[in-house]
N, C-alpha and C. Protein backbone atom coordinates (compact mmCIF):
# COMPACT_ATOMS: atom_id res chain seq x y z
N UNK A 1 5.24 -16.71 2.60
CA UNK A 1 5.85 -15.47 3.05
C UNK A 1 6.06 -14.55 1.85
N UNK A 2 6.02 -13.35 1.93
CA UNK A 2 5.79 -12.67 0.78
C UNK A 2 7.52 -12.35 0.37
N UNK A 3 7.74 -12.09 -0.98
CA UNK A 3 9.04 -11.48 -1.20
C UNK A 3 9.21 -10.22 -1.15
N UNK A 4 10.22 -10.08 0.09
CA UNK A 4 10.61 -8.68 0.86
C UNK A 4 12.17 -8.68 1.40
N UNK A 5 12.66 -7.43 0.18
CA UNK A 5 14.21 -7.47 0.69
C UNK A 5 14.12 -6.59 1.61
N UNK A 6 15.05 -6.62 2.86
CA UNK A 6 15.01 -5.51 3.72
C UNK A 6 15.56 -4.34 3.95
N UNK A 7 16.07 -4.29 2.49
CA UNK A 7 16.74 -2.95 2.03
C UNK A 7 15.53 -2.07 1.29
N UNK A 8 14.46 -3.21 1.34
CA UNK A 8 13.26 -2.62 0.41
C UNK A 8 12.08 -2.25 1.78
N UNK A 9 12.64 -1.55 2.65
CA UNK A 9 11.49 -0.85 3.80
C UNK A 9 11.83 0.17 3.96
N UNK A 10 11.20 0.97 3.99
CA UNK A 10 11.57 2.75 3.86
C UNK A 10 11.65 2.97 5.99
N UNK A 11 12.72 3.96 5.79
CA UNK A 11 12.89 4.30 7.43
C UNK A 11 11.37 4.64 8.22
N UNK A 12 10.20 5.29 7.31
CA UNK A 12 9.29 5.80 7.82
C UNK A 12 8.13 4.61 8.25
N UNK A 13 8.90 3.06 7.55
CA UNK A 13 7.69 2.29 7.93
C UNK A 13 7.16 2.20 9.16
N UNK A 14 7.81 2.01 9.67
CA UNK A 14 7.54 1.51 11.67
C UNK A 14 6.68 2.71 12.16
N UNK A 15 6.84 3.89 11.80
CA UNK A 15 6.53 5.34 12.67
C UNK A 15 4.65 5.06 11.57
N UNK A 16 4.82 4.73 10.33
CA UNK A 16 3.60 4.59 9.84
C UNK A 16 2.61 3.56 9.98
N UNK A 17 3.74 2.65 10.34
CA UNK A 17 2.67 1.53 10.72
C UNK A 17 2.40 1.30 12.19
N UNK A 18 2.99 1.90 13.46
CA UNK A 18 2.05 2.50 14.32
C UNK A 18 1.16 3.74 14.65
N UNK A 19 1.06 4.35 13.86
CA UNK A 19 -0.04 4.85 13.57
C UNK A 19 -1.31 4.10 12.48
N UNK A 20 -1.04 3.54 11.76
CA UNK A 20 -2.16 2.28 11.51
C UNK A 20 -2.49 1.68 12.56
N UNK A 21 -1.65 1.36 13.00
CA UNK A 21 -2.16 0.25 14.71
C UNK A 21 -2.82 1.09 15.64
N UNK A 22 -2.84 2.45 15.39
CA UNK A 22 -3.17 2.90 16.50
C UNK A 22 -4.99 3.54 16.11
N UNK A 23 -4.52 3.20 14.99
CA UNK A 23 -6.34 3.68 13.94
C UNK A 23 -7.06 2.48 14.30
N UNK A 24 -6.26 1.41 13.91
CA UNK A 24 -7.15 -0.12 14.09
C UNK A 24 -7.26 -0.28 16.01
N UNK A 25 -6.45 0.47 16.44
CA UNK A 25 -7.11 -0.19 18.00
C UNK A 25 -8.52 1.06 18.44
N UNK A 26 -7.99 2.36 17.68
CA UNK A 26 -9.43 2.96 17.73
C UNK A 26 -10.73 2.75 17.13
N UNK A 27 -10.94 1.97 16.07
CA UNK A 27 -11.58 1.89 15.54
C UNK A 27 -11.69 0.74 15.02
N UNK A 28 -11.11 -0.39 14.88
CA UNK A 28 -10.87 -1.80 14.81
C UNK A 28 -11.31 -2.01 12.97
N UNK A 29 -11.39 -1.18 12.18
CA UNK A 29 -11.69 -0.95 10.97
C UNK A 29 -10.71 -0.25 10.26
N UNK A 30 -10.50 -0.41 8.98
CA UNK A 30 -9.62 0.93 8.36
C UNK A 30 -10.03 0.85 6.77
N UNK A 31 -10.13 2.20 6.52
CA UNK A 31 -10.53 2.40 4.93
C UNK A 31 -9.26 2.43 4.42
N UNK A 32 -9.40 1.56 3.15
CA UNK A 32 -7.98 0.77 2.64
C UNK A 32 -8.67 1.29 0.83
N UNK A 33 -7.70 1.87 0.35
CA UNK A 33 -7.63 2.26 -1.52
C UNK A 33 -6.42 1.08 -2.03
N UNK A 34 -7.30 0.63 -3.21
CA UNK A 34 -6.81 -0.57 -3.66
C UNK A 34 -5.78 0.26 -5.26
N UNK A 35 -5.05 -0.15 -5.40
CA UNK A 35 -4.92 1.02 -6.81
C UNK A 35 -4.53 -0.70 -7.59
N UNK A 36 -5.22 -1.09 -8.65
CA UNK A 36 -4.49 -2.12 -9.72
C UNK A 36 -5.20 -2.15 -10.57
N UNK A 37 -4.90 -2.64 -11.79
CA UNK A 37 -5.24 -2.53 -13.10
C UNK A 37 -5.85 -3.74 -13.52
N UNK A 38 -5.93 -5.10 -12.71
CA UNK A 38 -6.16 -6.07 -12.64
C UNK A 38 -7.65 -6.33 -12.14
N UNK A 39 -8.38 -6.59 -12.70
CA UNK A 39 -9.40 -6.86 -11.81
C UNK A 39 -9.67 -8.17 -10.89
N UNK A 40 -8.57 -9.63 -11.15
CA UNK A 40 -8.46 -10.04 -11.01
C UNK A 40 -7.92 -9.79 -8.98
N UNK A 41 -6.38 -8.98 -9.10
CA UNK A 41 -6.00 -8.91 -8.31
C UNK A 41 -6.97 -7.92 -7.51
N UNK A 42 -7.68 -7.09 -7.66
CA UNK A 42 -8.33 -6.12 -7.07
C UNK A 42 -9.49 -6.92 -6.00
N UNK A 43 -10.01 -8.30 -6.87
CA UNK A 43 -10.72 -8.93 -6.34
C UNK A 43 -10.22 -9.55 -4.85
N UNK A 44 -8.81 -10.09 -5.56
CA UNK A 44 -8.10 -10.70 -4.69
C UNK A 44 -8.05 -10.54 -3.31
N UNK A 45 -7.21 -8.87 -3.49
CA UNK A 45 -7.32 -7.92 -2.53
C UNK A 45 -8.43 -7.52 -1.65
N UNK A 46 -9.69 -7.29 -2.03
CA UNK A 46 -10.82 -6.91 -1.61
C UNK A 46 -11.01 -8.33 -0.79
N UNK A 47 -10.55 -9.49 -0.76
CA UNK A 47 -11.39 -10.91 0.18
C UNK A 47 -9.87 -10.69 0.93
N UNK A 48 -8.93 -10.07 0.85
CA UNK A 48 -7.21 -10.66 1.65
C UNK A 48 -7.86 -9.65 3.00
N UNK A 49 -8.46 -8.15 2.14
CA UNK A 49 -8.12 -6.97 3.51
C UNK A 49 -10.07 -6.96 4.61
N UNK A 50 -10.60 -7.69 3.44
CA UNK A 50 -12.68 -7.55 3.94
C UNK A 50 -12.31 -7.71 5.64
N UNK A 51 -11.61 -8.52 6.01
CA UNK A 51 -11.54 -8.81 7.68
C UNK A 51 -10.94 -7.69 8.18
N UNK A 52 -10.32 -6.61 7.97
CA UNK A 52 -9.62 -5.46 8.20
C UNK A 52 -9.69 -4.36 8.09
N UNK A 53 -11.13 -3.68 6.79
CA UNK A 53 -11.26 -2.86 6.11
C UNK A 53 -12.66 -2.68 6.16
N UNK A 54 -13.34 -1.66 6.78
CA UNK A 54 -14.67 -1.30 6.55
C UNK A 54 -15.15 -0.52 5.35
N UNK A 55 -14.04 -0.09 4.70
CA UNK A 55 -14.43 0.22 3.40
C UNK A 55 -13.28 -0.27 2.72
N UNK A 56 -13.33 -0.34 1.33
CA UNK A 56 -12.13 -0.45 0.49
C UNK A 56 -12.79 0.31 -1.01
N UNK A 57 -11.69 1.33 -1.07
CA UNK A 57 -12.05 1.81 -2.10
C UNK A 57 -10.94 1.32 -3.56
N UNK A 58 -11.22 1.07 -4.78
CA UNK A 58 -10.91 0.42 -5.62
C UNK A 58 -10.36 1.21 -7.32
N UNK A 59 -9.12 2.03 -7.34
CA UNK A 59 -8.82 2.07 -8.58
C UNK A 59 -8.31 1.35 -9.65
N UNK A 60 -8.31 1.71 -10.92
CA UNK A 60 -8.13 0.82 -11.97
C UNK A 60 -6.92 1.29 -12.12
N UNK A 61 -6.35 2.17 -11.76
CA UNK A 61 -5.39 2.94 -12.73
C UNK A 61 -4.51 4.03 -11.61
N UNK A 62 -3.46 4.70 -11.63
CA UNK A 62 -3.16 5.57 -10.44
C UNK A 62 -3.62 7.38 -11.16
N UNK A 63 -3.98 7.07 -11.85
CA UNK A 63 -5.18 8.65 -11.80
C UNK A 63 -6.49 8.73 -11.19
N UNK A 64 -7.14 7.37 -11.56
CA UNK A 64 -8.27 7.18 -10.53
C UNK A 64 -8.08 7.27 -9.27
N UNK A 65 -6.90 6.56 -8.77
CA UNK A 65 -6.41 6.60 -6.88
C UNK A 65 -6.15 7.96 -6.49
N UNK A 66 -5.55 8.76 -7.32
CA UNK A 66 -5.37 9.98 -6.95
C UNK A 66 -6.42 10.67 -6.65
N UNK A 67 -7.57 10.56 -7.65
CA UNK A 67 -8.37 11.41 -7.61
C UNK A 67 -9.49 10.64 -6.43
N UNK A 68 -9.65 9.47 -6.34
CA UNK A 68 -10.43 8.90 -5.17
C UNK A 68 -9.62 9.47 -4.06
N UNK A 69 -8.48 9.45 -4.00
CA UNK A 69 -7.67 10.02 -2.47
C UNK A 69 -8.11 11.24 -2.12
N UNK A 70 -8.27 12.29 -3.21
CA UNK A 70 -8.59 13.57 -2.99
C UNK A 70 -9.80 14.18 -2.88
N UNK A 71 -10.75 12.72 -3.12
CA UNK A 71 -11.93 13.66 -3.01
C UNK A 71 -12.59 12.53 -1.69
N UNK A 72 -12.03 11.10 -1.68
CA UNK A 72 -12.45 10.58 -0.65
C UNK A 72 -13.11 11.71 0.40
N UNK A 73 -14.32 11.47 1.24
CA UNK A 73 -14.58 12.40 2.51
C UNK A 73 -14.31 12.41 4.00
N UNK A 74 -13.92 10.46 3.93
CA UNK A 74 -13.15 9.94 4.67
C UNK A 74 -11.85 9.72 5.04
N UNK A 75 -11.00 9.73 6.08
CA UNK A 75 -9.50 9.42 6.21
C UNK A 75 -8.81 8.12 5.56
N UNK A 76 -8.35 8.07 4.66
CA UNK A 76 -7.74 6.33 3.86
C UNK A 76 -6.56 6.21 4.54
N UNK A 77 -6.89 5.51 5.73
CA UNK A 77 -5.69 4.50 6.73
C UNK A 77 -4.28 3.81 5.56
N UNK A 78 -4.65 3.17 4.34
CA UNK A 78 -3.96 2.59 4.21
C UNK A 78 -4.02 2.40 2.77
N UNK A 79 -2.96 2.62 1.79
CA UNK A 79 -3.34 2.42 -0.07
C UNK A 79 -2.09 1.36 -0.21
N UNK A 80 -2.22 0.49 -1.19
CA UNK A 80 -1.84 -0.46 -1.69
C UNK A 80 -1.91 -0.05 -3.41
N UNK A 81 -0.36 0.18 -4.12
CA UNK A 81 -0.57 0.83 -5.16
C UNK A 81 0.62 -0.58 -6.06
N UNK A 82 -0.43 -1.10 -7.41
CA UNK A 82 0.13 -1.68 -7.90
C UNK A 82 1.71 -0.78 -8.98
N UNK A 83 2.88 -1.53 -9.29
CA UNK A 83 3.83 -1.10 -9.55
C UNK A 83 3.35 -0.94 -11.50
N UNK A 84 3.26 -1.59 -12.01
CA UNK A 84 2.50 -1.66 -13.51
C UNK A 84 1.13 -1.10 -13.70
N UNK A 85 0.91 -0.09 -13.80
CA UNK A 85 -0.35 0.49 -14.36
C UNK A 85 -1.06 1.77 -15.37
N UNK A 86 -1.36 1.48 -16.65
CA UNK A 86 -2.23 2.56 -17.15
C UNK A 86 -2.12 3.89 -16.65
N UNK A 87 -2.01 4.65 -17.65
CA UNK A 87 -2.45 5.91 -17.28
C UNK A 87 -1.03 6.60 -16.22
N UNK A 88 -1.12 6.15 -15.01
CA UNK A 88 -0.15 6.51 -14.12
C UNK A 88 0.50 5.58 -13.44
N UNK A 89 1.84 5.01 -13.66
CA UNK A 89 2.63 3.86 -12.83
C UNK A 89 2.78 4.02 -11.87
N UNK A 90 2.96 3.01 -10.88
CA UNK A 90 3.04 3.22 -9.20
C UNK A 90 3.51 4.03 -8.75
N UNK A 91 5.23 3.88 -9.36
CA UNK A 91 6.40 5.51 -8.52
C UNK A 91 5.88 6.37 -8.95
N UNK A 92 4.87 6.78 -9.59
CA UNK A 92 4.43 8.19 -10.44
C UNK A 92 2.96 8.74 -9.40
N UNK A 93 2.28 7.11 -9.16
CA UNK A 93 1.11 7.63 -8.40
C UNK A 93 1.58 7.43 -6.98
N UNK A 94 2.56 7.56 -6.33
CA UNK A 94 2.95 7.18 -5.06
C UNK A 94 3.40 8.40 -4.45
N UNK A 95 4.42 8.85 -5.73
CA UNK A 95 5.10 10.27 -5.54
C UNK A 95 3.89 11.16 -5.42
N UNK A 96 2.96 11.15 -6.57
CA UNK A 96 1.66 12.64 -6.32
C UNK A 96 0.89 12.53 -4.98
N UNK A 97 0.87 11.01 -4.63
CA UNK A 97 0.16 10.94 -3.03
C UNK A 97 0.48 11.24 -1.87
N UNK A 98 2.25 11.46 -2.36
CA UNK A 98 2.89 11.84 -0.73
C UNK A 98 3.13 13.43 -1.41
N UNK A 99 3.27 13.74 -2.12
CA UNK A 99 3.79 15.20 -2.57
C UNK A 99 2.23 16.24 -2.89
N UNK A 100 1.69 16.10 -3.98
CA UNK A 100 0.67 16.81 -3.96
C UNK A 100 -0.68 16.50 -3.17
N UNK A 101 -0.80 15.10 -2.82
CA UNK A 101 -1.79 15.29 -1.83
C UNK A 101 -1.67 15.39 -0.27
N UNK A 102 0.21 15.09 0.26
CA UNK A 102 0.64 14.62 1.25
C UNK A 102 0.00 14.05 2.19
N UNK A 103 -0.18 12.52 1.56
CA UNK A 103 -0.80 11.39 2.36
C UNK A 103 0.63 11.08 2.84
N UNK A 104 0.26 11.09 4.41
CA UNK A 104 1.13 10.51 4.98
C UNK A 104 1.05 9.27 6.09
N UNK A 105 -0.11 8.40 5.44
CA UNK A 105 -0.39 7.31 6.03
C UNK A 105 0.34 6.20 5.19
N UNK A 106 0.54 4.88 5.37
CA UNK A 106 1.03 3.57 4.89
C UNK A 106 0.74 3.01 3.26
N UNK A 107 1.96 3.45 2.54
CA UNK A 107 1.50 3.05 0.91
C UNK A 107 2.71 1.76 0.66
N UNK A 108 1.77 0.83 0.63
CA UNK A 108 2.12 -1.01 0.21
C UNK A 108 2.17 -0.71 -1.26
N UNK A 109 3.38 -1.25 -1.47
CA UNK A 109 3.81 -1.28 -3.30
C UNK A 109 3.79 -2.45 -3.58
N UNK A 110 2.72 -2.71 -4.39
CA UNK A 110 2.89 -4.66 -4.95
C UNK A 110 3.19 -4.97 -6.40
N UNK A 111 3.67 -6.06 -6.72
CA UNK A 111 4.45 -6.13 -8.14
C UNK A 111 4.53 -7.75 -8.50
N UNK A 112 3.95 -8.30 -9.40
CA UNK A 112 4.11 -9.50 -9.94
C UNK A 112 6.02 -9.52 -10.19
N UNK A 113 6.10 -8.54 -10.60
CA UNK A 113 7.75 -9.05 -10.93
C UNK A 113 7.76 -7.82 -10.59
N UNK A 114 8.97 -8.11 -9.37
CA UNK A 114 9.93 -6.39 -9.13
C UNK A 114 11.11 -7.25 -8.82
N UNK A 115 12.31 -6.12 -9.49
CA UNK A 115 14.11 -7.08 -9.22
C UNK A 115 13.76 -5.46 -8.06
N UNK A 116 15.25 -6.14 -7.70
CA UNK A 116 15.37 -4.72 -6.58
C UNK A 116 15.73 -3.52 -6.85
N UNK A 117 15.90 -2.99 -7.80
CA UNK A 117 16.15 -1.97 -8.84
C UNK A 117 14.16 -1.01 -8.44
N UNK A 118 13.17 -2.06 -8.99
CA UNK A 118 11.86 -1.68 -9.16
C UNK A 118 11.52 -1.63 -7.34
N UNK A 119 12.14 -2.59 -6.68
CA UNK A 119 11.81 -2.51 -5.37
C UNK A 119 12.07 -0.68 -4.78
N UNK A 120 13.61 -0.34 -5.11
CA UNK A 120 13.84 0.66 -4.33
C UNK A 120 13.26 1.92 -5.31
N UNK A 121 12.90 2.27 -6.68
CA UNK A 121 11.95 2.98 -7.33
C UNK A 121 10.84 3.25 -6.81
N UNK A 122 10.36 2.48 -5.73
CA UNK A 122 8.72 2.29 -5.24
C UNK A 122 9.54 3.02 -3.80
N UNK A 123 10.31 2.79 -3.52
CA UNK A 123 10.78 3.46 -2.14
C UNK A 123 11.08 4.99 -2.24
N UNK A 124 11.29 4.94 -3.13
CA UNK A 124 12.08 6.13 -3.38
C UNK A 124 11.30 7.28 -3.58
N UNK A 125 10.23 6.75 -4.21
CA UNK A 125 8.98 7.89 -4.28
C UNK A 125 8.13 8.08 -3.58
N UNK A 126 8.12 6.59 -2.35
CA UNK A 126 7.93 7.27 -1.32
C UNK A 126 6.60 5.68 -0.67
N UNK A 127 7.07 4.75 -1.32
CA UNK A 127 5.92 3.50 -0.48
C UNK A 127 6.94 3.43 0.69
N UNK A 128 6.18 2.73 1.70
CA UNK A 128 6.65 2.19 2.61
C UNK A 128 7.00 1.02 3.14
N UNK A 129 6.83 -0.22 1.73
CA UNK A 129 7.31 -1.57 1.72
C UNK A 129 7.03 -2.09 0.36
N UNK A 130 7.92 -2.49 -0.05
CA UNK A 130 7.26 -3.01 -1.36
C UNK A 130 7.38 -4.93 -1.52
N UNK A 131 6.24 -4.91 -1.66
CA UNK A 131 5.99 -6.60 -1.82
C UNK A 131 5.95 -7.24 -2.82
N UNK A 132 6.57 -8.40 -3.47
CA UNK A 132 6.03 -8.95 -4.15
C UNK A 132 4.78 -10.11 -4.46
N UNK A 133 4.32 -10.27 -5.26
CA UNK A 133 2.59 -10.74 -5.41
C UNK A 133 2.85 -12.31 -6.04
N UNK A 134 2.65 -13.29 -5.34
CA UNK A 134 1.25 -13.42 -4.64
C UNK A 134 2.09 -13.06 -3.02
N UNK A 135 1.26 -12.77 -2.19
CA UNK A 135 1.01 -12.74 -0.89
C UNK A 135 -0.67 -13.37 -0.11
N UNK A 136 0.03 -13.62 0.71
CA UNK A 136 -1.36 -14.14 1.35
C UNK A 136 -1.91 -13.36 2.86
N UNK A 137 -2.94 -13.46 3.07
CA UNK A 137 -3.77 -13.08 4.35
C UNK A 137 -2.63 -13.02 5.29
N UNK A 138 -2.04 -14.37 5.60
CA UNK A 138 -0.89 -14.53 6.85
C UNK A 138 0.32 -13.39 7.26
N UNK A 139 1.14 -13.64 5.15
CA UNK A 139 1.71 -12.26 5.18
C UNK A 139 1.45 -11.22 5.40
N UNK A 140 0.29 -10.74 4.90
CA UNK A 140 0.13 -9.40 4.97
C UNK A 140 -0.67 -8.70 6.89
N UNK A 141 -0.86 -9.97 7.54
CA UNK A 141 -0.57 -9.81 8.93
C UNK A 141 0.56 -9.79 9.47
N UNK A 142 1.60 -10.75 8.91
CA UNK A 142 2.91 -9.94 10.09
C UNK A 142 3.62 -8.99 9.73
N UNK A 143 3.28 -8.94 8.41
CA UNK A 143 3.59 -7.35 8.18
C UNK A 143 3.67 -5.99 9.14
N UNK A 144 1.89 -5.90 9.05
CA UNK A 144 1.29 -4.74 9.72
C UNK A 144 0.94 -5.12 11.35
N UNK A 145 1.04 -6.60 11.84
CA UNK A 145 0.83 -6.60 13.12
C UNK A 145 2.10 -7.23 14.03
N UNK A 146 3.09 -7.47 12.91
CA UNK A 146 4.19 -8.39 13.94
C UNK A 146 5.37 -7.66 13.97
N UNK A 147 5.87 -7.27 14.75
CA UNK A 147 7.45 -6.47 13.94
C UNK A 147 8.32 -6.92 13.18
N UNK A 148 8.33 -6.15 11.97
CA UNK A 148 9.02 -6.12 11.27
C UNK A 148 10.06 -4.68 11.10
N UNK A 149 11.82 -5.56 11.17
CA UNK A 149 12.67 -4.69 11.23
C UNK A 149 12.65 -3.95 9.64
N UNK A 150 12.89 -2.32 10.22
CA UNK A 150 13.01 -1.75 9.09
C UNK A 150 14.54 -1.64 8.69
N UNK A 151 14.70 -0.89 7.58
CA UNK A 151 16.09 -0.82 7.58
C UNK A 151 17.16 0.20 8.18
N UNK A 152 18.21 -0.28 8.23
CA UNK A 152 18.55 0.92 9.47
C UNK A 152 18.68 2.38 9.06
């Protein structure tokens, strides 16, 4: 089960994550932006979401995600932005995605180490759950397909 405080779910999750559900029952696919610095985890990621994701697009860094978000030609259902990264850190590339590009689809904050301090930083700028890593396939289904209470 992944580590998730439930003070660490932003009010907007539920309203965002049926509208994901409602992309995946139209289209049973969703283009998913990976943002991590890891290539390791990027890999990871790319075999957790392949059953879910007809595309996945892949930054190193959150200047690359930004700029893949903005020029993508397609709609990105869903970004997953690591909390440690080069160039631009998560709350930094999370904030420009809901503010200057106003993506207002589902941004997953993941973090080898987040205390809850780093949890609500990732909220605050605007993810809509922040997880800690490792997670597996299972988790990251009842996440997005089982209800999960947000906070009140």
């Amino acid at each position: 089960m992944p580590r998730i405080l439930t003070s660490c779910i932003s009010p907007q999750f539920n309203v965002r994550r049926d509208q994901l559900l409602r992309t995946w029952t139209q289209r049973q696919k969703w283009t998913v932006l990976v943002a991590d610095d890891s290539i390791i985890c990027r890999k990871l990621m790319l075999r957790l979401l392949q059953p879910f994701a007809t595309t996945i697009l892949q930054a190193r860094d959150g200047l690359e995600a930004i700029e893949i978000a903005a020029n993508h030609p397609d709609p990105i259902d869903l970004i997953f932005v690591d909390h440690y990264m080069p160039t631009l850190a998560g709350p930094e590339t999370i904030h420009k995605l809901r503010t200057e590009l106003h993506f207002d689809g589902l941004i997953l904050a993941v973090s080898g180490a987040m205390a809850k301090e780093e949890q609500e930083a990732l909220l605050t700028a605007g993810a809509d759950i922040s997880l800690g890593k490792p997670f597996d396939v299972r988790s990251f289904q009842s996440i997005i397909f089982d209800s999960v209470a947000a906070s009140p």
